[in-house]
C-alpha atoms as a PDB file:
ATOM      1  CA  UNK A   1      -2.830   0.709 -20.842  1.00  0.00           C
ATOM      2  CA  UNK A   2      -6.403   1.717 -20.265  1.00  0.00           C
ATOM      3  CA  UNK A   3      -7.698  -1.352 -19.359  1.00  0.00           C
ATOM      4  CA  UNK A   4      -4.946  -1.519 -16.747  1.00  0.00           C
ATOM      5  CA  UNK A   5      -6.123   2.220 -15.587  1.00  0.00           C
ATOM      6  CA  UNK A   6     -10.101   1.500 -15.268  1.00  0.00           C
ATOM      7  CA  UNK A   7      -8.770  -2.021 -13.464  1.00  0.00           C
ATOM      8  CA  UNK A   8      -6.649   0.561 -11.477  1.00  0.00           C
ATOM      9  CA  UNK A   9      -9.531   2.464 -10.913  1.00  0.00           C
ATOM     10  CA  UNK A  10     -12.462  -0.231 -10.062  1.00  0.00           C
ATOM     11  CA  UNK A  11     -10.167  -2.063  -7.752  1.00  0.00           C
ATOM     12  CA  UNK A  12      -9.913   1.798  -5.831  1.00  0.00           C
ATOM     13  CA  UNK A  13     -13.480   2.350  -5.974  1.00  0.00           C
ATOM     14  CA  UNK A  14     -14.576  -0.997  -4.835  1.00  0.00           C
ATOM     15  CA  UNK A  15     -12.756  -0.680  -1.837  1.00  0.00           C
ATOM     16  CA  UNK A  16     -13.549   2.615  -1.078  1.00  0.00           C
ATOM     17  CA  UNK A  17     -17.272   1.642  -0.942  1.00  0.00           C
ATOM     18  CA  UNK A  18     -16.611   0.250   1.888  1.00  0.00           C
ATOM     19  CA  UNK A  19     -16.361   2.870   4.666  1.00  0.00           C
ATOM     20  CA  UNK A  20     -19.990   3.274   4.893  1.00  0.00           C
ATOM     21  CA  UNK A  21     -20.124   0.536   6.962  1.00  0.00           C
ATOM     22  CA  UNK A  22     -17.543   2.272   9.356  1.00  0.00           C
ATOM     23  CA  UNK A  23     -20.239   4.770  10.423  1.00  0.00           C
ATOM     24  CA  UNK A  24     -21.018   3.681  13.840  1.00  0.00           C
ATOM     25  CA  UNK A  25     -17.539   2.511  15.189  1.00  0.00           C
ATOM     26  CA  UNK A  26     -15.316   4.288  17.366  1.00  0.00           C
ATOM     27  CA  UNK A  27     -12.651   4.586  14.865  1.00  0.00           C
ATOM     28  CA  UNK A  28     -12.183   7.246  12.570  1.00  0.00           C
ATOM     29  CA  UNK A  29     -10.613   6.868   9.125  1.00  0.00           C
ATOM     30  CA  UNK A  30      -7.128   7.226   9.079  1.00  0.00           C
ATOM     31  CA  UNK A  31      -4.969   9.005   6.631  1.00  0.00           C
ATOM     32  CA  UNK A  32      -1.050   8.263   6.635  1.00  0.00           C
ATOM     33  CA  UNK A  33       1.569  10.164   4.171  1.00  0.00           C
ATOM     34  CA  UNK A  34       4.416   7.922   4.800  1.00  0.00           C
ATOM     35  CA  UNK A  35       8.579   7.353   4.107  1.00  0.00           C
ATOM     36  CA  UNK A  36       9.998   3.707   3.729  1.00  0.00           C
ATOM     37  CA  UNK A  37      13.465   1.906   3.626  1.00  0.00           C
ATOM     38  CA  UNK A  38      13.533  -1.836   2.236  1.00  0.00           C
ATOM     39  CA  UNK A  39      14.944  -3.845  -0.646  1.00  0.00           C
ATOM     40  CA  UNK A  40      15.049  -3.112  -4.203  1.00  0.00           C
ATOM     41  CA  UNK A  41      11.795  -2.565  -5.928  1.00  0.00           C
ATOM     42  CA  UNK A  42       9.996  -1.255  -2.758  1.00  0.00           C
ATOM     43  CA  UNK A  43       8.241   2.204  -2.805  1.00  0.00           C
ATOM     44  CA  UNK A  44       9.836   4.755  -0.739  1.00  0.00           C
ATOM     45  CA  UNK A  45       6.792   7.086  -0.101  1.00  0.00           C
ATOM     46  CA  UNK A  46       2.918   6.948  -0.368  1.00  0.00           C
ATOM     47  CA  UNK A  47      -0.051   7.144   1.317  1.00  0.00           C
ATOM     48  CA  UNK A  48      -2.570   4.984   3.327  1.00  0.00           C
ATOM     49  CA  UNK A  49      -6.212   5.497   4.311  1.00  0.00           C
ATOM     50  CA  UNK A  50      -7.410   3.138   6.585  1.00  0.00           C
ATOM     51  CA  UNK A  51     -11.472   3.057   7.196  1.00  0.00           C
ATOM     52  CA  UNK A  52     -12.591   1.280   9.883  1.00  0.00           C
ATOM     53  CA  UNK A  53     -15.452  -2.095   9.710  1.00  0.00           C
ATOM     54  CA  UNK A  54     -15.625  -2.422  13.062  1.00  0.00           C
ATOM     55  CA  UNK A  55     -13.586  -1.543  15.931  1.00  0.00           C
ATOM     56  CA  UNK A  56     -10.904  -4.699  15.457  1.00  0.00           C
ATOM     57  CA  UNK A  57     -11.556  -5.094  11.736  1.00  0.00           C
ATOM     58  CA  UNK A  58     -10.998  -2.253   8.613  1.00  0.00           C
ATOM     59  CA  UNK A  59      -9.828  -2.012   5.050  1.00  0.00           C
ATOM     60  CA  UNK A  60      -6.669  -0.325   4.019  1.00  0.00           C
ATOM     61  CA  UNK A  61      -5.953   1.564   0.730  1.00  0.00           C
ATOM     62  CA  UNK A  62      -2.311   2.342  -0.256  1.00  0.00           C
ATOM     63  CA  UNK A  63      -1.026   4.254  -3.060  1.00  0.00           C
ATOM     64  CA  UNK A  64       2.936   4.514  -3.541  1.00  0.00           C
ATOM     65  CA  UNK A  65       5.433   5.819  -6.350  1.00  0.00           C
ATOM     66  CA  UNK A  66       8.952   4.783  -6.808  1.00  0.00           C
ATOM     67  CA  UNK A  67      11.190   5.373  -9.444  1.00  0.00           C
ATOM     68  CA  UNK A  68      11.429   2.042 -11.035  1.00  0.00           C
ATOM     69  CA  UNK A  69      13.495   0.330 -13.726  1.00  0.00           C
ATOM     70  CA  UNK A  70      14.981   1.978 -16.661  1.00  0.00           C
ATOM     71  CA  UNK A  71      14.019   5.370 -15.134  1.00  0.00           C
ATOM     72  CA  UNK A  72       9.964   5.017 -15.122  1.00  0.00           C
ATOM     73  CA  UNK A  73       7.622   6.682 -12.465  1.00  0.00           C
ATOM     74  CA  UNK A  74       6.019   3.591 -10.743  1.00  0.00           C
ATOM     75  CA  UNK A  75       2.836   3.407  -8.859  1.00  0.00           C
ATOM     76  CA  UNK A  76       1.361   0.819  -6.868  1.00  0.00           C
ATOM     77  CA  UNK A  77      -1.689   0.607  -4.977  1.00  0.00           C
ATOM     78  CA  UNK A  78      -2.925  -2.245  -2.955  1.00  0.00           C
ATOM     79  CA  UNK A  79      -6.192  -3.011  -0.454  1.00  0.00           C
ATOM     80  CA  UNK A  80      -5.880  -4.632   2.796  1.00  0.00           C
ATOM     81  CA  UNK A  81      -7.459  -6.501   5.741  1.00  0.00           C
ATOM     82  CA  UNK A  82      -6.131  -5.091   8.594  1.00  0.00           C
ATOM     83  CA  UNK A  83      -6.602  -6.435  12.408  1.00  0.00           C
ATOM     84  CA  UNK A  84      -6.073  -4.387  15.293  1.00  0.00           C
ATOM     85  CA  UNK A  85      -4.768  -6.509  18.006  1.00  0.00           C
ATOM     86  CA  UNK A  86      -5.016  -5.540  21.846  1.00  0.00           C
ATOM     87  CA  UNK A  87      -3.442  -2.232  22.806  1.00  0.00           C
ATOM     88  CA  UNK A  88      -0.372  -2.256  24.560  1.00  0.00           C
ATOM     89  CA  UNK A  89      -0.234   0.673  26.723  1.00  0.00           C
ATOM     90  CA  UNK A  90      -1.267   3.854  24.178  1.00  0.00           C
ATOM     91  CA  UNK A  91      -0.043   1.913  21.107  1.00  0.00           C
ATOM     92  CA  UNK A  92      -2.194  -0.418  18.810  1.00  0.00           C
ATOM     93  CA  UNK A  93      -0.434  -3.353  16.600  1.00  0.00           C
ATOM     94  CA  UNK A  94      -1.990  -4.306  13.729  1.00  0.00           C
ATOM     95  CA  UNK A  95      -0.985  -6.929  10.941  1.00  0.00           C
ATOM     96  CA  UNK A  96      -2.464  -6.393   7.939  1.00  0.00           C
ATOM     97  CA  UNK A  97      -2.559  -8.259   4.316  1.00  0.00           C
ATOM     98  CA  UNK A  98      -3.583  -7.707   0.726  1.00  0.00           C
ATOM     99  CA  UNK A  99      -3.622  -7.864  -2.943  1.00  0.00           C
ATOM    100  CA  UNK A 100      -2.741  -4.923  -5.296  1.00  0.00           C
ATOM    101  CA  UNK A 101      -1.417  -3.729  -8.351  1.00  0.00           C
ATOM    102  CA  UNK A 102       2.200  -2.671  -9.621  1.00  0.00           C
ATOM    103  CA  UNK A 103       3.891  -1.524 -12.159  1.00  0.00           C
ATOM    104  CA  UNK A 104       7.560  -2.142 -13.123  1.00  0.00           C
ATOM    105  CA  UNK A 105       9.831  -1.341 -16.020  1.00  0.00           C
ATOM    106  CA  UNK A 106      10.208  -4.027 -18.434  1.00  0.00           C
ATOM    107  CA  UNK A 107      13.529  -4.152 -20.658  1.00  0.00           C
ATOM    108  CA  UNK A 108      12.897  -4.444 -24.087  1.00  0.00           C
ATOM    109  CA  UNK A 109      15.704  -6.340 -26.599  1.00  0.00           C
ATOM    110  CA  UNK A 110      16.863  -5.523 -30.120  1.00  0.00           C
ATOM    111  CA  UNK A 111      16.149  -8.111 -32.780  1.00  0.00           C
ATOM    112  CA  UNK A 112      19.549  -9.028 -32.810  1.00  0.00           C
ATOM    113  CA  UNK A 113      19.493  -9.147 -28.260  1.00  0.00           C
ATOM    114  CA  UNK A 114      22.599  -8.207 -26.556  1.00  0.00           C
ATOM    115  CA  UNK A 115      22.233  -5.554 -24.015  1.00  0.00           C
ATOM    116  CA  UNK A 116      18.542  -3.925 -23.389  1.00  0.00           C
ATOM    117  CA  UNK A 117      17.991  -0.728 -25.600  1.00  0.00           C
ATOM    118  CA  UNK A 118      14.991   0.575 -23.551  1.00  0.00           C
ATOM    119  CA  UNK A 119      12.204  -0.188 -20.649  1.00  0.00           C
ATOM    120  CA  UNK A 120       8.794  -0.364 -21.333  1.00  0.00           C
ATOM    121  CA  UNK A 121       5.594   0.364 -18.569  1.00  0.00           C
ATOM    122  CA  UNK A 122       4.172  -2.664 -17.351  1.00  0.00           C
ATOM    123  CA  UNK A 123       1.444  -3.953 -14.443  1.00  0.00           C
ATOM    124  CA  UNK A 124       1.743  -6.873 -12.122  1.00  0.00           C
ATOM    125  CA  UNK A 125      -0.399  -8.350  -9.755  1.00  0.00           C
ATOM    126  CA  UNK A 126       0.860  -8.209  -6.202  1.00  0.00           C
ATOM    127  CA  UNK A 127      -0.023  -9.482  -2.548  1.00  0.00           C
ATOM    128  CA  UNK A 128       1.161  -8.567   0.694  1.00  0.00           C
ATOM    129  CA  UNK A 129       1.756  -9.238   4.448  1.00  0.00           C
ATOM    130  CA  UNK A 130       2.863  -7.444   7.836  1.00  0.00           C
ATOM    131  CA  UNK A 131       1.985  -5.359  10.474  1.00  0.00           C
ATOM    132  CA  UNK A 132       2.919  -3.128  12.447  1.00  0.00           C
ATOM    133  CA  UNK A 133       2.297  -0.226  15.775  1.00  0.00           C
ATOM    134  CA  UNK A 134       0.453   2.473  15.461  1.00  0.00           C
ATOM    135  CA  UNK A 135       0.430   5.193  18.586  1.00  0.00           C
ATOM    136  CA  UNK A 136      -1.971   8.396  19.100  1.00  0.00           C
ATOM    137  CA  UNK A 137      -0.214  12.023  19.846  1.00  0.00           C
ATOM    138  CA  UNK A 138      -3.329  13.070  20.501  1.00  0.00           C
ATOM    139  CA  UNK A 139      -6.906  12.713  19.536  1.00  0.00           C
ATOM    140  CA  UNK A 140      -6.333  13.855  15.538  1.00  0.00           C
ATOM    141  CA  UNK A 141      -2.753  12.792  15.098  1.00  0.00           C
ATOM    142  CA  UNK A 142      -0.524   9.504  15.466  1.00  0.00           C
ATOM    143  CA  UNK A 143       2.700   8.343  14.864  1.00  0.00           C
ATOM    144  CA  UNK A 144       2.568   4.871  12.455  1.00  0.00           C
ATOM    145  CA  UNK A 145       5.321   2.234  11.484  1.00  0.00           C
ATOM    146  CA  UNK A 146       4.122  -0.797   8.991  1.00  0.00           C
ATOM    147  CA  UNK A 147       6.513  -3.381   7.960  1.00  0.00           C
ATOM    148  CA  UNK A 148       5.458  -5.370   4.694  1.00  0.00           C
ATOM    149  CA  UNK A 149       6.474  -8.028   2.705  1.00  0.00           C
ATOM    150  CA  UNK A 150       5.416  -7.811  -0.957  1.00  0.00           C
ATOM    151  CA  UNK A 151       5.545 -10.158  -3.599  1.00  0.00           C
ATOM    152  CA  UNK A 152       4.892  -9.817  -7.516  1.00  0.00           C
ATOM    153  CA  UNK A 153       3.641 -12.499  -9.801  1.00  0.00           C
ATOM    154  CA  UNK A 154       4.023 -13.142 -13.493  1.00  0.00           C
ATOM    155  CA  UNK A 155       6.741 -13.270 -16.184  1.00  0.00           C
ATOM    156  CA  UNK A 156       9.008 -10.333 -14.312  1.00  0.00           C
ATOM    157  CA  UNK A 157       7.867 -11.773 -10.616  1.00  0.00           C
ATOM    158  CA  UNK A 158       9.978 -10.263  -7.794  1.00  0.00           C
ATOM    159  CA  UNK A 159       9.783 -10.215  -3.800  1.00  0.00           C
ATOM    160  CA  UNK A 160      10.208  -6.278  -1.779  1.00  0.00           C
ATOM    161  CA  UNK A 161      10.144  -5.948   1.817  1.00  0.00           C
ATOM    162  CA  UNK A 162       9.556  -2.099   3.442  1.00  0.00           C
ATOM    163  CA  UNK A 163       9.707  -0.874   6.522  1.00  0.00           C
ATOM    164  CA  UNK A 164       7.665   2.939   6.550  1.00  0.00           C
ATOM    165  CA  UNK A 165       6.815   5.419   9.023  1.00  0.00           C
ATOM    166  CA  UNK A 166       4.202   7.900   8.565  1.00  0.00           C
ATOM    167  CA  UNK A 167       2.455  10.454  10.513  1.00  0.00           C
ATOM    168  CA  UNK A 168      -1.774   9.246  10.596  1.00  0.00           C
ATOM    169  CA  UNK A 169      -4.488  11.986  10.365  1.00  0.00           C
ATOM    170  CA  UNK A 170      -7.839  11.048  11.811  1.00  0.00           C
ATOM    171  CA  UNK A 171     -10.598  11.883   9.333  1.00  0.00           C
ATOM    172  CA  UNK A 172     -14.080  12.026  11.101  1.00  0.00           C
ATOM    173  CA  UNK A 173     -15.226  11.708  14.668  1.00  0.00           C
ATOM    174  CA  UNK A 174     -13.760   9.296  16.964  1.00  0.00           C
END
């Protein structure tokens, strides 16, 4: 499980080296707390921190918890391209996709099989797609709703789609 943590980890810090190069844009890094509804599997709350590249262009960190199969606490966290299409009126649509990391529970068998007699921790690789509309209050605050498709790979593989809203809180000058 370590080497899955400092994976974890790297993956985070990698993309967080990025926002440097957001210094001289008009955008300010964005920090969303969010809620979601979806399918089975998906995370119901998290957070996002989007830094902006340039002022159509930036890179998107999520981090989410769900309670996950045979009763473990979950986390995910992924990194994203996102584009930010032409405003429509005050709002901004985006889509966005990515790669990430998940973990799911894992049912583990007797010798003998039958029925599962406990879940064990495990980590999956993940990629995602979507978009969504994200509209100012005012100059520090927004209102944000991101619809994703997700999709696991490996031996316990499985497809989520979530539908959040979260409030955004500009970090930095605009």
């Amino acid at each position: 499980m370590r080497v899955h943590r400092a994976a974890v980890f790297a993956f985070v810090a990698s993309t967080l080296a990025a926002s440097p190069a957001a210094a001289q844009e008009a955008r300010a890094v964005e920090v969303t707390p969010y809620v979601g509804v979806g399918s089975g599997g998906a995370s119901p709350v998290g957070t996002a921190v989007t830094f902006p590249v340039t002022s159509r262009l930036g890179v998107e960190t999520d981090v989410a918890y769900r309670r996950a199969e045979g009763g473990i606490n979950a986390l995910s966290t992924n990194a994203s391209l996102v584009v930010f299409l032409p405003r429509i009126g005050q709002s901004t649509p985006y889509a966005a996709a990515g790669i990430g990391l998940a973990q799911y529970g894992a049912p583990v068998f007797s010798a003998s099989g039958g029925a599962p007699i406990g879940t064990v921790s495990r980590l999956a690789m993940t990629m995602n797609a979507g978009g969504g509309l994200s509209t100012p209050m005012n100059r520090k605050v927004g209102s944000r709703t991101d619809v994703r498709w997700f999709k696991s790979f490996g031996t316990q593989g499985s497809e989520q789609f979530r539908v959040a809203q979260g409030i955004s809180f500009g970090a930095g000058k605009r």
